[in-house]
C-alpha atoms as a PDB file:
ATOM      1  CA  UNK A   1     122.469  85.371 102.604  1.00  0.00           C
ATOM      2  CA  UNK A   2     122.873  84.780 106.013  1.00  0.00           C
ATOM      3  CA  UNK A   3     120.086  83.380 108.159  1.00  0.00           C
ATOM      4  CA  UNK A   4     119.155  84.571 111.126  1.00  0.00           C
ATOM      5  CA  UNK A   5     116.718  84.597 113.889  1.00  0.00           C
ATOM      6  CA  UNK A   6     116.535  87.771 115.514  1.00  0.00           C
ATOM      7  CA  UNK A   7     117.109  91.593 114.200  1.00  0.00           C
ATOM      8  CA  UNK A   8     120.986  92.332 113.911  1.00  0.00           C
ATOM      9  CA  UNK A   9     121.343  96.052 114.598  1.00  0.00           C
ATOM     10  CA  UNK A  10     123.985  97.784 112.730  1.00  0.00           C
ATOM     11  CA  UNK A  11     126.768  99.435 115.342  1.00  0.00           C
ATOM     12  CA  UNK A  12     125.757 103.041 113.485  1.00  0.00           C
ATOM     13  CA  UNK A  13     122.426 102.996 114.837  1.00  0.00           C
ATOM     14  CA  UNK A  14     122.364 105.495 117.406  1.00  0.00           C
ATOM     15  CA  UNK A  15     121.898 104.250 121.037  1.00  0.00           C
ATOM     16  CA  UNK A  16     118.784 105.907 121.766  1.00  0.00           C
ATOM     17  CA  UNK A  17     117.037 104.565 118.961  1.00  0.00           C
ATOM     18  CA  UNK A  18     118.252 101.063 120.130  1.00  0.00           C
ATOM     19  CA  UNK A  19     116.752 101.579 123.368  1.00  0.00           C
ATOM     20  CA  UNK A  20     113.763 102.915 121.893  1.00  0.00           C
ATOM     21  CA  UNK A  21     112.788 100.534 119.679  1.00  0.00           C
ATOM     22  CA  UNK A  22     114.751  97.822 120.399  1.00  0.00           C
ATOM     23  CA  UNK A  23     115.071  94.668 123.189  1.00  0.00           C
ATOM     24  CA  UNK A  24     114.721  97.354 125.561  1.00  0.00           C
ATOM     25  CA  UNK A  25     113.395  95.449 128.750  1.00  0.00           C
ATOM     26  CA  UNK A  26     114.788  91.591 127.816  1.00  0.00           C
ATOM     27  CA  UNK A  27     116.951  90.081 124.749  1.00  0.00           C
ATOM     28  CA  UNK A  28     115.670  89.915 121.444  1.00  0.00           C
ATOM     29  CA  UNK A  29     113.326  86.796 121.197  1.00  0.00           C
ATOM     30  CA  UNK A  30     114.723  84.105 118.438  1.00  0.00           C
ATOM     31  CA  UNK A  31     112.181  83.476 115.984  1.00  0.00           C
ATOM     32  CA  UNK A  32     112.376  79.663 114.560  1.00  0.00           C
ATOM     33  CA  UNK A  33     112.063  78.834 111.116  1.00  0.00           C
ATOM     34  CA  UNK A  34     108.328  78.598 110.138  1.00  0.00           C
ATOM     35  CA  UNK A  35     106.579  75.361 109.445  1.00  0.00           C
ATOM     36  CA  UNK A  36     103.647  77.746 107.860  1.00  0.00           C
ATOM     37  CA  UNK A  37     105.696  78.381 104.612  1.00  0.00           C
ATOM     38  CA  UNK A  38     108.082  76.881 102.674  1.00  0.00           C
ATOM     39  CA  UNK A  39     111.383  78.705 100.162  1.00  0.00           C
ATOM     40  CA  UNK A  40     110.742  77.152  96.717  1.00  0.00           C
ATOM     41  CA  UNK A  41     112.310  77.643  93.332  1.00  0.00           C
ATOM     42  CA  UNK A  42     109.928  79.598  90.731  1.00  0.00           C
ATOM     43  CA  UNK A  43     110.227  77.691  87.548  1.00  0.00           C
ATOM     44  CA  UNK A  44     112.061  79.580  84.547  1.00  0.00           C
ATOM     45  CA  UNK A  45     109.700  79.430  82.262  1.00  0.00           C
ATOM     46  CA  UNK A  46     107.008  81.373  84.032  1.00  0.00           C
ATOM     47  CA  UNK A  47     105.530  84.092  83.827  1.00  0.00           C
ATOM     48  CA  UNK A  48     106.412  85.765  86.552  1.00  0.00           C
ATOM     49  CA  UNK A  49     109.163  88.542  87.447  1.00  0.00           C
ATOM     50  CA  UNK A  50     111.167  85.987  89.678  1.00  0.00           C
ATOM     51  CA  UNK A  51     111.369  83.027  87.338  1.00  0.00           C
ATOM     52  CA  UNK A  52     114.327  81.079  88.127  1.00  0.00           C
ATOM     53  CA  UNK A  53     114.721  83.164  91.434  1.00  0.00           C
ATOM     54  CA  UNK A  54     112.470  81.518  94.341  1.00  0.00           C
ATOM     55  CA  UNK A  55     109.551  82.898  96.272  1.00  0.00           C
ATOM     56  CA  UNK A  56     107.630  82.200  99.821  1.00  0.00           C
ATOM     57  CA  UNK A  57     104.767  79.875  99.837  1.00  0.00           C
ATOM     58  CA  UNK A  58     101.911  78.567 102.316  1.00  0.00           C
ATOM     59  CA  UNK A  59     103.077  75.314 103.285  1.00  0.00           C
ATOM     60  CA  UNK A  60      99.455  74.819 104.866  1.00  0.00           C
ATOM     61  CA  UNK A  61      96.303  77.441 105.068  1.00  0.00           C
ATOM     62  CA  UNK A  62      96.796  80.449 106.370  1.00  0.00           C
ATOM     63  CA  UNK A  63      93.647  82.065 107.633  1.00  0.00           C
ATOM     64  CA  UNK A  64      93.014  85.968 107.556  1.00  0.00           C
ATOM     65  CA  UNK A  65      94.480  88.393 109.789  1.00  0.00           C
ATOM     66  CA  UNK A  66      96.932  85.737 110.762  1.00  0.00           C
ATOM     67  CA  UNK A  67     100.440  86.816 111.435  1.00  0.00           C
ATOM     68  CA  UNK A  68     102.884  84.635 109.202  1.00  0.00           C
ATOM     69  CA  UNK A  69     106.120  85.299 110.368  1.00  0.00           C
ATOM     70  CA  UNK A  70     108.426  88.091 111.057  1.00  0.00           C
ATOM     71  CA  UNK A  71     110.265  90.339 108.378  1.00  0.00           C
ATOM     72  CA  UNK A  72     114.182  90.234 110.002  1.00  0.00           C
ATOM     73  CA  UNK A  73     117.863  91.571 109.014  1.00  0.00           C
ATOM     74  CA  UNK A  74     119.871  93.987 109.589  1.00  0.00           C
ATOM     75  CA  UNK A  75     118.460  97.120 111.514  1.00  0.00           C
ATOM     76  CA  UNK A  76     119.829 100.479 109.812  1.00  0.00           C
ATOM     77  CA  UNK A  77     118.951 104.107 110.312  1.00  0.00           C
ATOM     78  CA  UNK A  78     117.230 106.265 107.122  1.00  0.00           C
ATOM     79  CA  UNK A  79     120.224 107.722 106.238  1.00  0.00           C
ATOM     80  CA  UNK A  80     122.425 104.453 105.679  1.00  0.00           C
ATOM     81  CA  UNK A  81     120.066 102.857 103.432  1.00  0.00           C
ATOM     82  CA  UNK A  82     121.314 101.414 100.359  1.00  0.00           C
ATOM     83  CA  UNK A  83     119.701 100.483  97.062  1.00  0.00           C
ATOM     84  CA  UNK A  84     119.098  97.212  98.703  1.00  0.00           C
ATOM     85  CA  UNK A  85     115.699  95.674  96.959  1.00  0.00           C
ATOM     86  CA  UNK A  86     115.282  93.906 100.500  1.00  0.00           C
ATOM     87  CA  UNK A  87     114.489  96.886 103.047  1.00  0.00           C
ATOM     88  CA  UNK A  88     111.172  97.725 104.902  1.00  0.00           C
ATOM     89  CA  UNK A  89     110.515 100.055 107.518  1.00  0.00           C
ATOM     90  CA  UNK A  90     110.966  98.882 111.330  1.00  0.00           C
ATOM     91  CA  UNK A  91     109.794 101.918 113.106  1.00  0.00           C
ATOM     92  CA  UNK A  92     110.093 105.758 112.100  1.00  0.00           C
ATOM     93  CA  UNK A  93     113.590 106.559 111.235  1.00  0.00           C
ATOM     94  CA  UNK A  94     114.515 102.510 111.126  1.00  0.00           C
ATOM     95  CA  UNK A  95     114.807 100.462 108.300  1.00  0.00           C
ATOM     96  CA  UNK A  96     115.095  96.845 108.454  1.00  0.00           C
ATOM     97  CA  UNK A  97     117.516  95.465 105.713  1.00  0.00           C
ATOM     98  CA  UNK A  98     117.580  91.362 104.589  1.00  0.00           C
ATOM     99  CA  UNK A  99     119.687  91.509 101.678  1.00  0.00           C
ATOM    100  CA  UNK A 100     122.966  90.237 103.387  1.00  0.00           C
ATOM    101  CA  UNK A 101     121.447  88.624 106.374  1.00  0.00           C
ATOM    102  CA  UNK A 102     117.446  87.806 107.011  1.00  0.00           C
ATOM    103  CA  UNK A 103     114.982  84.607 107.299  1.00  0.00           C
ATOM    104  CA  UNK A 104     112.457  83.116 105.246  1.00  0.00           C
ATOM    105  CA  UNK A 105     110.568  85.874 104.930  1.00  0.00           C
ATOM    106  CA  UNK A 106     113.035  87.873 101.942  1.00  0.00           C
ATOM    107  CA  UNK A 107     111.825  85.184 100.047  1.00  0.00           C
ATOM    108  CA  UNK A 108     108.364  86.976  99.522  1.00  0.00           C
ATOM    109  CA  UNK A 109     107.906  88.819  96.074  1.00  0.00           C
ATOM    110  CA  UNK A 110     106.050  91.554  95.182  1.00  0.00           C
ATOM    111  CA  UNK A 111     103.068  91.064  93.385  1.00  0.00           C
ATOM    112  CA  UNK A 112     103.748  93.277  90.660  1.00  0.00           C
ATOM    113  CA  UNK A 113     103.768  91.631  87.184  1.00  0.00           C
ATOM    114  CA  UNK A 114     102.616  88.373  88.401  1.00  0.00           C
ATOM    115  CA  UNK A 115      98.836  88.769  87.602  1.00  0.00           C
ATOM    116  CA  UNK A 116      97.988  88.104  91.269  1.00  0.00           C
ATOM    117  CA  UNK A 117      97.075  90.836  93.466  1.00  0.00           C
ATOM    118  CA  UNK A 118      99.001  90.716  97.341  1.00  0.00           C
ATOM    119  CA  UNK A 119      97.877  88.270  99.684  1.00  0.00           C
ATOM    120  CA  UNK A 120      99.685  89.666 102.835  1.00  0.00           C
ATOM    121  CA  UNK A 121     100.695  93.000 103.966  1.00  0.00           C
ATOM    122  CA  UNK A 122     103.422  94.338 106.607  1.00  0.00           C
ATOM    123  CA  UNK A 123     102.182  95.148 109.864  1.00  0.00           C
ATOM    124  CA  UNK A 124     104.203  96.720 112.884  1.00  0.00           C
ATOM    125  CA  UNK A 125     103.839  95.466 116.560  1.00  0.00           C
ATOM    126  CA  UNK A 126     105.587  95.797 119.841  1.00  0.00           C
ATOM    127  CA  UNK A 127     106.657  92.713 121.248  1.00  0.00           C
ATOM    128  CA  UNK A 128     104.668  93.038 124.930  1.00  0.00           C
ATOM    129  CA  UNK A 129     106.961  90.482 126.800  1.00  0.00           C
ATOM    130  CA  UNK A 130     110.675  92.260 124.977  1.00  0.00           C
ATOM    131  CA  UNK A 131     109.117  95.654 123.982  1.00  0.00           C
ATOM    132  CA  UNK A 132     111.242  95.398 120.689  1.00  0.00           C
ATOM    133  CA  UNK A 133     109.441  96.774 118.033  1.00  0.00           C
ATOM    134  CA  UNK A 134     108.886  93.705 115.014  1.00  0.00           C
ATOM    135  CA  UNK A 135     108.102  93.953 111.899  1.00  0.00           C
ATOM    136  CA  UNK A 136     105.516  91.400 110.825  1.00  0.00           C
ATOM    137  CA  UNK A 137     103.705  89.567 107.348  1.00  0.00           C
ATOM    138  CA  UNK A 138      99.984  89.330 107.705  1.00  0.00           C
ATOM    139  CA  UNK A 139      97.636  87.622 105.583  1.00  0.00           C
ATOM    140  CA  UNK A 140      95.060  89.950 104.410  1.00  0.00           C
ATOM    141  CA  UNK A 141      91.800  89.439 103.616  1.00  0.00           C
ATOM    142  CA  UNK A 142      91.402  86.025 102.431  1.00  0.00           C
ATOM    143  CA  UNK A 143      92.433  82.693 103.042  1.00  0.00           C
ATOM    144  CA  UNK A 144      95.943  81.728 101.141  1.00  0.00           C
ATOM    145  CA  UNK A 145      95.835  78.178 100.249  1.00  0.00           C
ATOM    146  CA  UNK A 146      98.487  75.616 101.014  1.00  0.00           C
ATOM    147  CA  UNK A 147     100.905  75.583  98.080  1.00  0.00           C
ATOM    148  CA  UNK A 148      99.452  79.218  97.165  1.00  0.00           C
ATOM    149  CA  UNK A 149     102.405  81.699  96.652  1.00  0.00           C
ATOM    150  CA  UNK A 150     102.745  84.812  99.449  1.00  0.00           C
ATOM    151  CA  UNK A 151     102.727  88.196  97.884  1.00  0.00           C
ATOM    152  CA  UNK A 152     103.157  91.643  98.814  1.00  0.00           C
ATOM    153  CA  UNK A 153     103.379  95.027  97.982  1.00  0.00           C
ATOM    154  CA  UNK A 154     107.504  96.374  98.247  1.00  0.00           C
ATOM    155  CA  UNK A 155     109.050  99.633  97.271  1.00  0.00           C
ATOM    156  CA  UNK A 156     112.464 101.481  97.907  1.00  0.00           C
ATOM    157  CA  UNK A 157     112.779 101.704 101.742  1.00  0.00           C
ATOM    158  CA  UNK A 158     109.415 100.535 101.832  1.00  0.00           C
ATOM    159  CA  UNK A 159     107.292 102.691 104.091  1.00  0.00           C
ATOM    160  CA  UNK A 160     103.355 101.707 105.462  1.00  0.00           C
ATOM    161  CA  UNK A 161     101.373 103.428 108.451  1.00  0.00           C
END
């Protein structure tokens, strides 16, 4: 995987829909890595769907509501999805797609099979200084505790409102 720090949009993606959606009135803003969470190895031996795999965790407490960090890859239209396990919806009709290139955030699992239930959630925003659209993880309800793993809810070419 490639990391990267801003959305990479794929040269298929029809202009319009760049403009739209896109760094429409500035460039992209570069997102750093995050000092909130950390990429750590799940052990092998447990219990849990991504043993020996690794998963996204609080590297300090993260409060409710608070926005995490942003979901980035490559920017792809409905029609050229894949059966890539890493894509979420961007905006209607755009997918964003981290298997081949992305940030920390791919590291987050789903929560099914783990015995937990999710602890963040996808939200969508518009970037007011850029006006690109960005696709960010939330912490829901409660406070996730430092060291706590970050879970959400994925599907095929995940889709929220």
């Amino acid at each position: 995987v490639e990391f990267i720090s801003h959305y990479l949009w794929d040269k298929r993606v029809p202009g319009e829909l760049h403009t739209q959606f896109g760094a429409a009135r500035k460039p992209a803003r570069a997102q750093a890595p995050c000092r909130k969470i950390k990429v750590s190895p799940i052990p092998a031996e447990e219990d849990h769907p991504a043993a020996g795999q690794f998963g996204l965790f609080a590297a300090q407490t993260l409060s409710p509501g608070e926005h995490v960090l942003d979901y980035l890859g490559l920017v792809i239209t409905e029609d050229l999805c894949s059966d890539s396990q890493y894509v979420a919806q961007l905006a209607p009709g755009l997918l964003c797609d981290a298997e081949k290139f992305g940030n920390e955030a791919r590291f987050t699992n789903d929560f099914h099979g783990t015995k937990k239930n999710p602890n963040v959630r996808f939200e969508r925003r518009v970037d007011q200084e850029t006006g690109e659209h960005r696709l960010g993880i939330h912490v829901m309800k409660r406070k996730i505790k430092k060291g706590e793993e970050l879970l959400i809810t994925y599907g095929h070419c995940y889709s929220f409102d």
